[in-house]
C-alpha atoms as a PDB file:
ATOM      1  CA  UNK A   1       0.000   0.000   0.000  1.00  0.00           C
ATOM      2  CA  UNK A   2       1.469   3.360  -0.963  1.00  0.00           C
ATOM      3  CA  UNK A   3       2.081   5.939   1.580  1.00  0.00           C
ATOM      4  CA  UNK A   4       3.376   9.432   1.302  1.00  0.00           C
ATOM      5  CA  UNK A   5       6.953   8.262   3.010  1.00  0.00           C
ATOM      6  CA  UNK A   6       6.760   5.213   0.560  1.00  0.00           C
ATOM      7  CA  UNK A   7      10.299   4.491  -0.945  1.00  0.00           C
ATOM      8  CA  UNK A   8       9.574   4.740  -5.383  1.00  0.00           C
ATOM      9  CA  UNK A   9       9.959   0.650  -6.830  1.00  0.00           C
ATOM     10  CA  UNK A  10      11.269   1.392 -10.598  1.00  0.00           C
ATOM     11  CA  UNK A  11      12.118  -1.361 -12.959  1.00  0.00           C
ATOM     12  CA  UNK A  12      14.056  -1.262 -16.052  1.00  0.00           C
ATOM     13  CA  UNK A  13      13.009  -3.859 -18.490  1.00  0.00           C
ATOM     14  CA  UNK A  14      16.055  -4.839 -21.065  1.00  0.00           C
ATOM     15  CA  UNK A  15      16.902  -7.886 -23.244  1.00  0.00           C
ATOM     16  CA  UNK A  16      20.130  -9.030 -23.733  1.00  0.00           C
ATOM     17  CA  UNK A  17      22.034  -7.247 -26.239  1.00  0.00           C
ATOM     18  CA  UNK A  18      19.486  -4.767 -26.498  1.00  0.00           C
ATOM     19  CA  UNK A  19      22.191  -2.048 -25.141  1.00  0.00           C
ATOM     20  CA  UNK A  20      20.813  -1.328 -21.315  1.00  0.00           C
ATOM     21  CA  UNK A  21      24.320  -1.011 -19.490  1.00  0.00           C
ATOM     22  CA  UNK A  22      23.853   0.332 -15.454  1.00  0.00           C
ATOM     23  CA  UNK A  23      26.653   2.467 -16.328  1.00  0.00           C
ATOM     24  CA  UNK A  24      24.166   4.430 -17.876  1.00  0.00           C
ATOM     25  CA  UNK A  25      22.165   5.062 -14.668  1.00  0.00           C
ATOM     26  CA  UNK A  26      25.747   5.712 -12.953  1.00  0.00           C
ATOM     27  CA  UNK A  27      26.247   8.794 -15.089  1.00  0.00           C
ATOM     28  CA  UNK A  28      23.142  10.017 -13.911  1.00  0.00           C
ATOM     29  CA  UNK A  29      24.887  11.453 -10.530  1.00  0.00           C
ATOM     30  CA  UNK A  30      22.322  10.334  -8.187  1.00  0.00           C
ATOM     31  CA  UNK A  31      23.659   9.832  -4.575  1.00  0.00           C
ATOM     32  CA  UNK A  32      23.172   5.234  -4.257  1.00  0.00           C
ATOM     33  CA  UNK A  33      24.507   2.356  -5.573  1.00  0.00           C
ATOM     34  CA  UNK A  34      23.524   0.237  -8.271  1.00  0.00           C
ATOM     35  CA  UNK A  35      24.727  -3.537  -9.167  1.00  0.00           C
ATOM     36  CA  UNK A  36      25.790  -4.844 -12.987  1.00  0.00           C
ATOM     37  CA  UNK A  37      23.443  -7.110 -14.419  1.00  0.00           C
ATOM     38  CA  UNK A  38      22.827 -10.400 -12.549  1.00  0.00           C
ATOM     39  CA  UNK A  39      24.417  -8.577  -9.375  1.00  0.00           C
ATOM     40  CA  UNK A  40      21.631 -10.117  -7.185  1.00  0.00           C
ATOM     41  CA  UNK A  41      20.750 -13.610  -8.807  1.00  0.00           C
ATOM     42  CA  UNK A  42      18.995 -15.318 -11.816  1.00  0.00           C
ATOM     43  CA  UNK A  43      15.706 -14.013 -10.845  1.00  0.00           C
ATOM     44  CA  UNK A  44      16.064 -10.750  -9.613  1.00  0.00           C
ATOM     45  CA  UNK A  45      19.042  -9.671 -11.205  1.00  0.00           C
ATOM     46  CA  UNK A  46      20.716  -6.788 -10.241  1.00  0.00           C
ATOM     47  CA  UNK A  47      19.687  -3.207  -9.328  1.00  0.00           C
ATOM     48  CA  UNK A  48      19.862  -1.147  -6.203  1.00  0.00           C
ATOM     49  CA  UNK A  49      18.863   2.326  -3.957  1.00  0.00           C
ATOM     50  CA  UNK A  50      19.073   6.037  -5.176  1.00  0.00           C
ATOM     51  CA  UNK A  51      18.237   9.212  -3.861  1.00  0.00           C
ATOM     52  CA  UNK A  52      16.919  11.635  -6.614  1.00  0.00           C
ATOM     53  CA  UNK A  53      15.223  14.944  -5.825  1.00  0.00           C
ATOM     54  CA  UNK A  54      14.977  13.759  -2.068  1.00  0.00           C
ATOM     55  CA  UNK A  55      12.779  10.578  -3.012  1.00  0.00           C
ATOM     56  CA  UNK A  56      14.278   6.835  -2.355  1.00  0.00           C
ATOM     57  CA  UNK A  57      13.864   5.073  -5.180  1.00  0.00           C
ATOM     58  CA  UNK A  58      14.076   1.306  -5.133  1.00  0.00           C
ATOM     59  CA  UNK A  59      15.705   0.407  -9.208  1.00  0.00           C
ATOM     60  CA  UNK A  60      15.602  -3.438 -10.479  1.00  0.00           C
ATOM     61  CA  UNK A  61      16.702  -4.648 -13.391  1.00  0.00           C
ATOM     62  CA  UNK A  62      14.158  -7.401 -15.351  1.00  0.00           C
ATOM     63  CA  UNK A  63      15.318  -9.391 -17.886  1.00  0.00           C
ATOM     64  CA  UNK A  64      12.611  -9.833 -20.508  1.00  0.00           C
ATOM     65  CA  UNK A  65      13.371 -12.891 -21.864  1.00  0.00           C
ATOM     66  CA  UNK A  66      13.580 -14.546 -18.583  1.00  0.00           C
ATOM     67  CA  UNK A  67       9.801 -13.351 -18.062  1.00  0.00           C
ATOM     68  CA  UNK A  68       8.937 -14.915 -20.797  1.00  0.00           C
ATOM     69  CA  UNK A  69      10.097 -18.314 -19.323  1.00  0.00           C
ATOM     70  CA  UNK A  70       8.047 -17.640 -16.496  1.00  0.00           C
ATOM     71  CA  UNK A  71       5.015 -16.814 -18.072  1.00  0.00           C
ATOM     72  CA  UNK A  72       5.012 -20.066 -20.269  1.00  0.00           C
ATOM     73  CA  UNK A  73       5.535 -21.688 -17.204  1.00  0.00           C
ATOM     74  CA  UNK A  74       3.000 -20.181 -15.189  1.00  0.00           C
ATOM     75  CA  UNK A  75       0.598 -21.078 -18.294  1.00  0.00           C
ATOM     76  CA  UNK A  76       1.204 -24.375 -17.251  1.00  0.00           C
ATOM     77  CA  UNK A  77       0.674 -24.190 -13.870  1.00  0.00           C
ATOM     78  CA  UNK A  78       5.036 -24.489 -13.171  1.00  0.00           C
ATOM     79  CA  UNK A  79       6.740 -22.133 -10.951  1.00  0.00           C
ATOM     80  CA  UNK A  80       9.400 -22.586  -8.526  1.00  0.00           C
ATOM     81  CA  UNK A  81       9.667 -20.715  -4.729  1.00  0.00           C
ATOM     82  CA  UNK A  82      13.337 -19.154  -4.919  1.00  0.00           C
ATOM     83  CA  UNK A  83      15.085 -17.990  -1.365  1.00  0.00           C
ATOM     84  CA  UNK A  84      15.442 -14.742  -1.145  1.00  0.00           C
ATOM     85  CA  UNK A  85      16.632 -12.530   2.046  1.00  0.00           C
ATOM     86  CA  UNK A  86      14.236 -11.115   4.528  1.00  0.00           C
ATOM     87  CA  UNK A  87      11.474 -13.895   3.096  1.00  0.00           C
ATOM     88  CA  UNK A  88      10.727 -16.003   5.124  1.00  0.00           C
ATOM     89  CA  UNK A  89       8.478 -17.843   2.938  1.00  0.00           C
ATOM     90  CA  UNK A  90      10.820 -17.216  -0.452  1.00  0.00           C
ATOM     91  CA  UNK A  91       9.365 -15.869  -3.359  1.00  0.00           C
ATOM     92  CA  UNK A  92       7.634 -17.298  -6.586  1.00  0.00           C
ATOM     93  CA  UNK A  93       9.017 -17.152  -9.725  1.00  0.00           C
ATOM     94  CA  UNK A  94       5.532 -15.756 -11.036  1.00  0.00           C
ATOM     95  CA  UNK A  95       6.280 -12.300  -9.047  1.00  0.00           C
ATOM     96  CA  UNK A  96       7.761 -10.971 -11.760  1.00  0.00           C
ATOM     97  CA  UNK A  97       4.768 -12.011 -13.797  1.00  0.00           C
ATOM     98  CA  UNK A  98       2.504 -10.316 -10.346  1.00  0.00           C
ATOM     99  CA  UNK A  99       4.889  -6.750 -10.765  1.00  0.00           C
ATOM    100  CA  UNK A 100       3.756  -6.453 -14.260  1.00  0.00           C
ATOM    101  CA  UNK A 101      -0.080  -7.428 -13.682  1.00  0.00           C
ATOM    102  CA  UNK A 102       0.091  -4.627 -10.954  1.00  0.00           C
ATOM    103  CA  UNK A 103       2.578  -1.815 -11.936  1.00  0.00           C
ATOM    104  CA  UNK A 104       2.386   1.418 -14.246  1.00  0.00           C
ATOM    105  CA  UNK A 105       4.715   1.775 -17.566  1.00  0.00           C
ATOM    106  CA  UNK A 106       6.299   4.950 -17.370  1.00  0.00           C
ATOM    107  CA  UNK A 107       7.926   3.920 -20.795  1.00  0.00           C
ATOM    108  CA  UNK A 108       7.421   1.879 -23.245  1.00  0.00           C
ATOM    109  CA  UNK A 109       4.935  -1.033 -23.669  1.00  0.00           C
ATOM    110  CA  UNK A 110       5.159  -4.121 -21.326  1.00  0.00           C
ATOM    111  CA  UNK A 111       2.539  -6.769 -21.018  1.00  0.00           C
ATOM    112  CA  UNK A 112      -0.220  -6.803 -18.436  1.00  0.00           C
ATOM    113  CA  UNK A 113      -0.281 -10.301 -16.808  1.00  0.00           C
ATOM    114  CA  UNK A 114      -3.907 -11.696 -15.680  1.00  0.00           C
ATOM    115  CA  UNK A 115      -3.095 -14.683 -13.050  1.00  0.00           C
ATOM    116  CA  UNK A 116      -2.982 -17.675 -15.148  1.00  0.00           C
ATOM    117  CA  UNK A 117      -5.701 -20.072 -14.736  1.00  0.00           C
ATOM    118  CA  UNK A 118      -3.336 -22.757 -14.561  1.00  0.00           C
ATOM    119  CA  UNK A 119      -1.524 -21.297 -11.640  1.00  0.00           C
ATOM    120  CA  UNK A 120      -4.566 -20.537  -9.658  1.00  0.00           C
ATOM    121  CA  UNK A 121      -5.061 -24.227  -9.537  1.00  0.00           C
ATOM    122  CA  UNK A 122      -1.500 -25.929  -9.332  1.00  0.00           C
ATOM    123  CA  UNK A 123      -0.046 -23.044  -6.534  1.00  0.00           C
ATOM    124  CA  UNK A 124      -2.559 -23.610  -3.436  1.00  0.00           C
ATOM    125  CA  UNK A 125      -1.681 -27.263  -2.536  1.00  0.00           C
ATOM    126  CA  UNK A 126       2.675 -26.908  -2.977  1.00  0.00           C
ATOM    127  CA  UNK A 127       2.164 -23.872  -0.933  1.00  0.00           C
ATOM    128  CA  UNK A 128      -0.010 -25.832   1.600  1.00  0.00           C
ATOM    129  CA  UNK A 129       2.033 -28.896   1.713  1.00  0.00           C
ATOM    130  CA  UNK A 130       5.095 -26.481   2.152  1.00  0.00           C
ATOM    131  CA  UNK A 131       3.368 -25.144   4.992  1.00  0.00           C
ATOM    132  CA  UNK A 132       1.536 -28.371   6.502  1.00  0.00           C
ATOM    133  CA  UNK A 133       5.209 -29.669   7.098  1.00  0.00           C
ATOM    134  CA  UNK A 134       6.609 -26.145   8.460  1.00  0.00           C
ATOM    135  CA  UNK A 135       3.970 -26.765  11.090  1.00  0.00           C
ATOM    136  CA  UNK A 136       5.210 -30.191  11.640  1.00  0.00           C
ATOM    137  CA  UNK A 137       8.738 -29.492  12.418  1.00  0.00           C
ATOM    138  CA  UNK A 138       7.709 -26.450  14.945  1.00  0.00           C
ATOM    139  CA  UNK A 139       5.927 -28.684  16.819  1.00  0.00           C
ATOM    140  CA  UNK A 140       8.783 -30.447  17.142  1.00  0.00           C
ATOM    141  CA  UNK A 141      10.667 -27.705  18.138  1.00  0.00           C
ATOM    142  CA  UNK A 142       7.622 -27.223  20.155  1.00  0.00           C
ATOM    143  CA  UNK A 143       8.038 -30.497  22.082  1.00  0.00           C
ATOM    144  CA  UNK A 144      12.096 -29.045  23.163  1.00  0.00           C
ATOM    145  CA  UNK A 145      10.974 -25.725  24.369  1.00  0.00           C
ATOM    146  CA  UNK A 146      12.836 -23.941  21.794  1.00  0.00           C
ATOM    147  CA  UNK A 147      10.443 -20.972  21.743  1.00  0.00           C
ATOM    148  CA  UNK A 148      12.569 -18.817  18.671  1.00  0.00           C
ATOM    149  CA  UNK A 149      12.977 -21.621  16.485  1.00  0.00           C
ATOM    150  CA  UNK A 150       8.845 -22.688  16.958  1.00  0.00           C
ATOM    151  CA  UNK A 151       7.403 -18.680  16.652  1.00  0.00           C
ATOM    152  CA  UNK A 152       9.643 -18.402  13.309  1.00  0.00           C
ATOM    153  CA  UNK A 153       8.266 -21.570  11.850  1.00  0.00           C
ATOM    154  CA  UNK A 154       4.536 -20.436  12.767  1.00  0.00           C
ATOM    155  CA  UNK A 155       5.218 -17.350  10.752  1.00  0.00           C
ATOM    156  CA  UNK A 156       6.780 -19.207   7.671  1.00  0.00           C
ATOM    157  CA  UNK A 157       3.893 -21.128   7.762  1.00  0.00           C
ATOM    158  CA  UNK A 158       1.464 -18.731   7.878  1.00  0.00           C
ATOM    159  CA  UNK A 159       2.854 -17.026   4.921  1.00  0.00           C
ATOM    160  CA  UNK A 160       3.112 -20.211   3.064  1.00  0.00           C
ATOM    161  CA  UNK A 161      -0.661 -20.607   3.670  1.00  0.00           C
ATOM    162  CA  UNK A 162      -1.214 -16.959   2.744  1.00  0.00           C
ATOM    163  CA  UNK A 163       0.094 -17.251  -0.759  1.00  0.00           C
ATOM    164  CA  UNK A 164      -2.138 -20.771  -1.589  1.00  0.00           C
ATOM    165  CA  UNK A 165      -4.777 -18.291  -0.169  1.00  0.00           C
ATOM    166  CA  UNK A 166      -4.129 -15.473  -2.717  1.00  0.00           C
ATOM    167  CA  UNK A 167      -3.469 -18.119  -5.559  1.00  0.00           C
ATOM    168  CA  UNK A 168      -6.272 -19.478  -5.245  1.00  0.00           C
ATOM    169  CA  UNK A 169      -7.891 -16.433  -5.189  1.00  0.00           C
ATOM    170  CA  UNK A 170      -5.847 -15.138  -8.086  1.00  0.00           C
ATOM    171  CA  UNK A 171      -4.458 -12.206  -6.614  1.00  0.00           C
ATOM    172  CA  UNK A 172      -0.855 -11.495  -7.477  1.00  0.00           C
ATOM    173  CA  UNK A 173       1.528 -10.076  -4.702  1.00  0.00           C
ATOM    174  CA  UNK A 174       4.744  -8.761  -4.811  1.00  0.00           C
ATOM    175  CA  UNK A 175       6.050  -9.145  -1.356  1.00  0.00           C
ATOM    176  CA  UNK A 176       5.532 -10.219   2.362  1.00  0.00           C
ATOM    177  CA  UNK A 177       5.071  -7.176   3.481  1.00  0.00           C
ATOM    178  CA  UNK A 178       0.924  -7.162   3.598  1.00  0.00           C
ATOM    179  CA  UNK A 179       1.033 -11.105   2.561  1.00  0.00           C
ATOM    180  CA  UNK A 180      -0.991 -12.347   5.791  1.00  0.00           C
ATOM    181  CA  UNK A 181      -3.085  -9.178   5.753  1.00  0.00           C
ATOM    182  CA  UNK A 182      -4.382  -9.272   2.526  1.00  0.00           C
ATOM    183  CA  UNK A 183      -4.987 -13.806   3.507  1.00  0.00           C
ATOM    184  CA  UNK A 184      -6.477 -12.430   6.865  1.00  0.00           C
ATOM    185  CA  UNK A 185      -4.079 -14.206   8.566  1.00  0.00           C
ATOM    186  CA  UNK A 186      -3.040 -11.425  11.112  1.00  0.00           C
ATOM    187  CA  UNK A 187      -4.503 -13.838  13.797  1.00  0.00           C
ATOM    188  CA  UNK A 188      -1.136 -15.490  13.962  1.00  0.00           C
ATOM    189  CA  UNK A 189       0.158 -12.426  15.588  1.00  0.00           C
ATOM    190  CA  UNK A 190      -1.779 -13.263  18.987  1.00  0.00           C
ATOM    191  CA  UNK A 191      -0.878 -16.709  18.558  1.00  0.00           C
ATOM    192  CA  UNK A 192       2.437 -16.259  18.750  1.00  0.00           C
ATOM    193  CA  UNK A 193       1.985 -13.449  21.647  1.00  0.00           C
ATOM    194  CA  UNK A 194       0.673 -15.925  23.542  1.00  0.00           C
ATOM    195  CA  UNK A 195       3.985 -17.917  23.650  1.00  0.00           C
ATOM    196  CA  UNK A 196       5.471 -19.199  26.847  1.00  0.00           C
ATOM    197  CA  UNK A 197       8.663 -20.974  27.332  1.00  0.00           C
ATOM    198  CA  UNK A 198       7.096 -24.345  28.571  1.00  0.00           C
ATOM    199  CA  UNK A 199       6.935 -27.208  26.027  1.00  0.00           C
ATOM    200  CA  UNK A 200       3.100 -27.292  26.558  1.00  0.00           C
ATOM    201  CA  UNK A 201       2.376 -24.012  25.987  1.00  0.00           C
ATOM    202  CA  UNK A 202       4.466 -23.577  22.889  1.00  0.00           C
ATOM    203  CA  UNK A 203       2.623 -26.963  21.500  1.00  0.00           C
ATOM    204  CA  UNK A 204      -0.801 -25.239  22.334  1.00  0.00           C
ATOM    205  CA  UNK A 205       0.565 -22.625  20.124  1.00  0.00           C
ATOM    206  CA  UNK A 206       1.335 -24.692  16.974  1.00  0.00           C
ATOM    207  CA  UNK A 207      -2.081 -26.115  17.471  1.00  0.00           C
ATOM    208  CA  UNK A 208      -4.292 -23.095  17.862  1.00  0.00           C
ATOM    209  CA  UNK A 209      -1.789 -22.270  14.037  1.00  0.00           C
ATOM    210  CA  UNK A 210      -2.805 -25.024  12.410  1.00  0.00           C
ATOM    211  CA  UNK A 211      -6.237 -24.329  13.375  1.00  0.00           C
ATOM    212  CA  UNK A 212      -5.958 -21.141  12.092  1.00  0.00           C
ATOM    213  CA  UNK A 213      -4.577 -21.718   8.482  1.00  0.00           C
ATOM    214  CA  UNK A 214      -6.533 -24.833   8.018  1.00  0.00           C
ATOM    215  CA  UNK A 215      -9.775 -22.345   8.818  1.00  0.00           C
ATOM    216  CA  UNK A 216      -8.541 -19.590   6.551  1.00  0.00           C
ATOM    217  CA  UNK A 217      -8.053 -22.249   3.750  1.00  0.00           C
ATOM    218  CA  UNK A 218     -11.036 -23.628   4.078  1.00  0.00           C
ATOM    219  CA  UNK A 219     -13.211 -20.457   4.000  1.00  0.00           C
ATOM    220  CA  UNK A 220     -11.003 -19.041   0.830  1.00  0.00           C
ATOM    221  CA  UNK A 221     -12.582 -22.469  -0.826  1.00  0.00           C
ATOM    222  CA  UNK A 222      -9.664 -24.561  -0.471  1.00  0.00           C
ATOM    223  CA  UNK A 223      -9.300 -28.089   1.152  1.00  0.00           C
ATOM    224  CA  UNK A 224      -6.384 -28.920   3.130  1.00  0.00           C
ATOM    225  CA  UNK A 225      -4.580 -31.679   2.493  1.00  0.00           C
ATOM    226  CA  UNK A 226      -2.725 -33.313   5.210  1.00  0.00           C
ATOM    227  CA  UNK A 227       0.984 -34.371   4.381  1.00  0.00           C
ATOM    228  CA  UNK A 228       2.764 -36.990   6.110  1.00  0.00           C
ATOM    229  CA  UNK A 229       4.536 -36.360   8.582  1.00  0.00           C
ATOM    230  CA  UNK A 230       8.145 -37.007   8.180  1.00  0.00           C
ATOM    231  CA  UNK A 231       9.970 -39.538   9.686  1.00  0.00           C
ATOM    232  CA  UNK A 232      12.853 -39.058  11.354  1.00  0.00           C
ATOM    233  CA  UNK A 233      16.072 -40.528  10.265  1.00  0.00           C
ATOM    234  CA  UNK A 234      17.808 -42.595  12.732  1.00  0.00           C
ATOM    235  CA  UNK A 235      21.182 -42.249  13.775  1.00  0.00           C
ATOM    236  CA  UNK A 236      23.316 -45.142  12.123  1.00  0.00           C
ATOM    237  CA  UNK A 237      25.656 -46.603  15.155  1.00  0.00           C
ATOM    238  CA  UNK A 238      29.477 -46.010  15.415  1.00  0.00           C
ATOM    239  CA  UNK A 239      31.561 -48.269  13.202  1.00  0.00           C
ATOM    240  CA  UNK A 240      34.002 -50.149  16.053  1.00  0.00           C
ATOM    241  CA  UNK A 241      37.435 -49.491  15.132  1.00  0.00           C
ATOM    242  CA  UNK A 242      39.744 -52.335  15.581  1.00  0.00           C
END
């Protein structure tokens, strides 16, 4: 949601060999930094922060071609979740695909992306089943007392419910920042208030989560599947040495 101190998202959309070189935004002057191509990784690419006329603007670099990709993919239903820093449930590949069904060409002509039928169907159950086994393993945690390791897992899971949520709905997004808000999944904030330090408690908590989700799924129209829980690998024994 824009706000008047917001920070200005611009993307400059290039093909290889078609002459964009971030030297070119360099001689500009601005105060900032600003990466070479593929200064980031294969899906975001490069870009960085600038200061011009006392606005922040945020600059990334999209490589056309590699949209292209994506959107026959996402045609398909295919994606993949890529790590990224400060997301804690990654990103999809399809949010470049989500920036251009929601952002304004200052330049130029770019496609408008509608969310893919395909997706809408194929995206809800990976991110459930993603998120079905988060809440697994923070119960285990859960079971140890190890309170940090069990609150972060309830919010990775929540945001991996919140995007099948908006999948399903067909609603792109862009970034975590109002990803449970927009799912109505802000009641995992209380539920991980709540927290205490005893094994009990914290296992209360992962239940009340999964109650939670599994709701929010199932009043957004999807059923949640349960995934197996996985079974721990045992700890072959010391080879005797002779």
């Amino acid at each position: 949601m824009e706000r008047p101190d917001s920070d200005w998202d611009v993307a400059i959309y290039y093909r290889a060999g078609g002459g964009f070189d971030p030297a070119s935004v360099r001689a500009l002057g601005w105060p900032g930094e600003v990466t070479d191509l593929g200064g980031w990784d294969p899906l975001f690419d490069g870009g960085g922060k600038l200061t011009a006329g006392g606005r922040v603007i945020d600059l990334h670099y999209r490589d056309l071609a590699l949209i292209e990709r994506i959107a026959d993919d996402a045609l398909r239903g295919d994606f993949t979740i890529e790590p990224l820093l400060f997301h804690q449930a990654g990103l999809p590949s399809y949010i470049l695909l989500a920036e251009l069904g929601i952002a304004r060409t200052l330049r130029g002509s770019l496609p408008r992306w509608e969310y893919p039928a395909a997706l809408r169907r194929s995206a809800p159950p990976i991110w459930w089943s993603q998120a079905d086994l988060t809440l697994h393993y923070a119960e285990g945690h859960a079971r140890h007392g190890r309170v940090a390791q069990c609150a972060g897992l309830l919010s990775e899971a929540a945001c991996r419910t919140a995007h099948a949520i908006l999948a399903h709905r067909g609603v792109w997004v862009t970034n975590e920042k109002r990803l449970l808000t927009m799912a109505g999944l802000r009641g995992i904030d209380a539920i991980v208030v709540r927290f205490g330090p005893e094994p009990e408690a914290l296992l209360r908590g992962v239940a009340d989560a999964r109650t939670l989700l599994d709701g929010a799924l199932r009043d957004a129209g999807v059923t949640p599947a349960r995934t197996p829980a996985p079974t721990p690998t045992p700890t072959p024994a010391p080879t005797p040495i002779p």
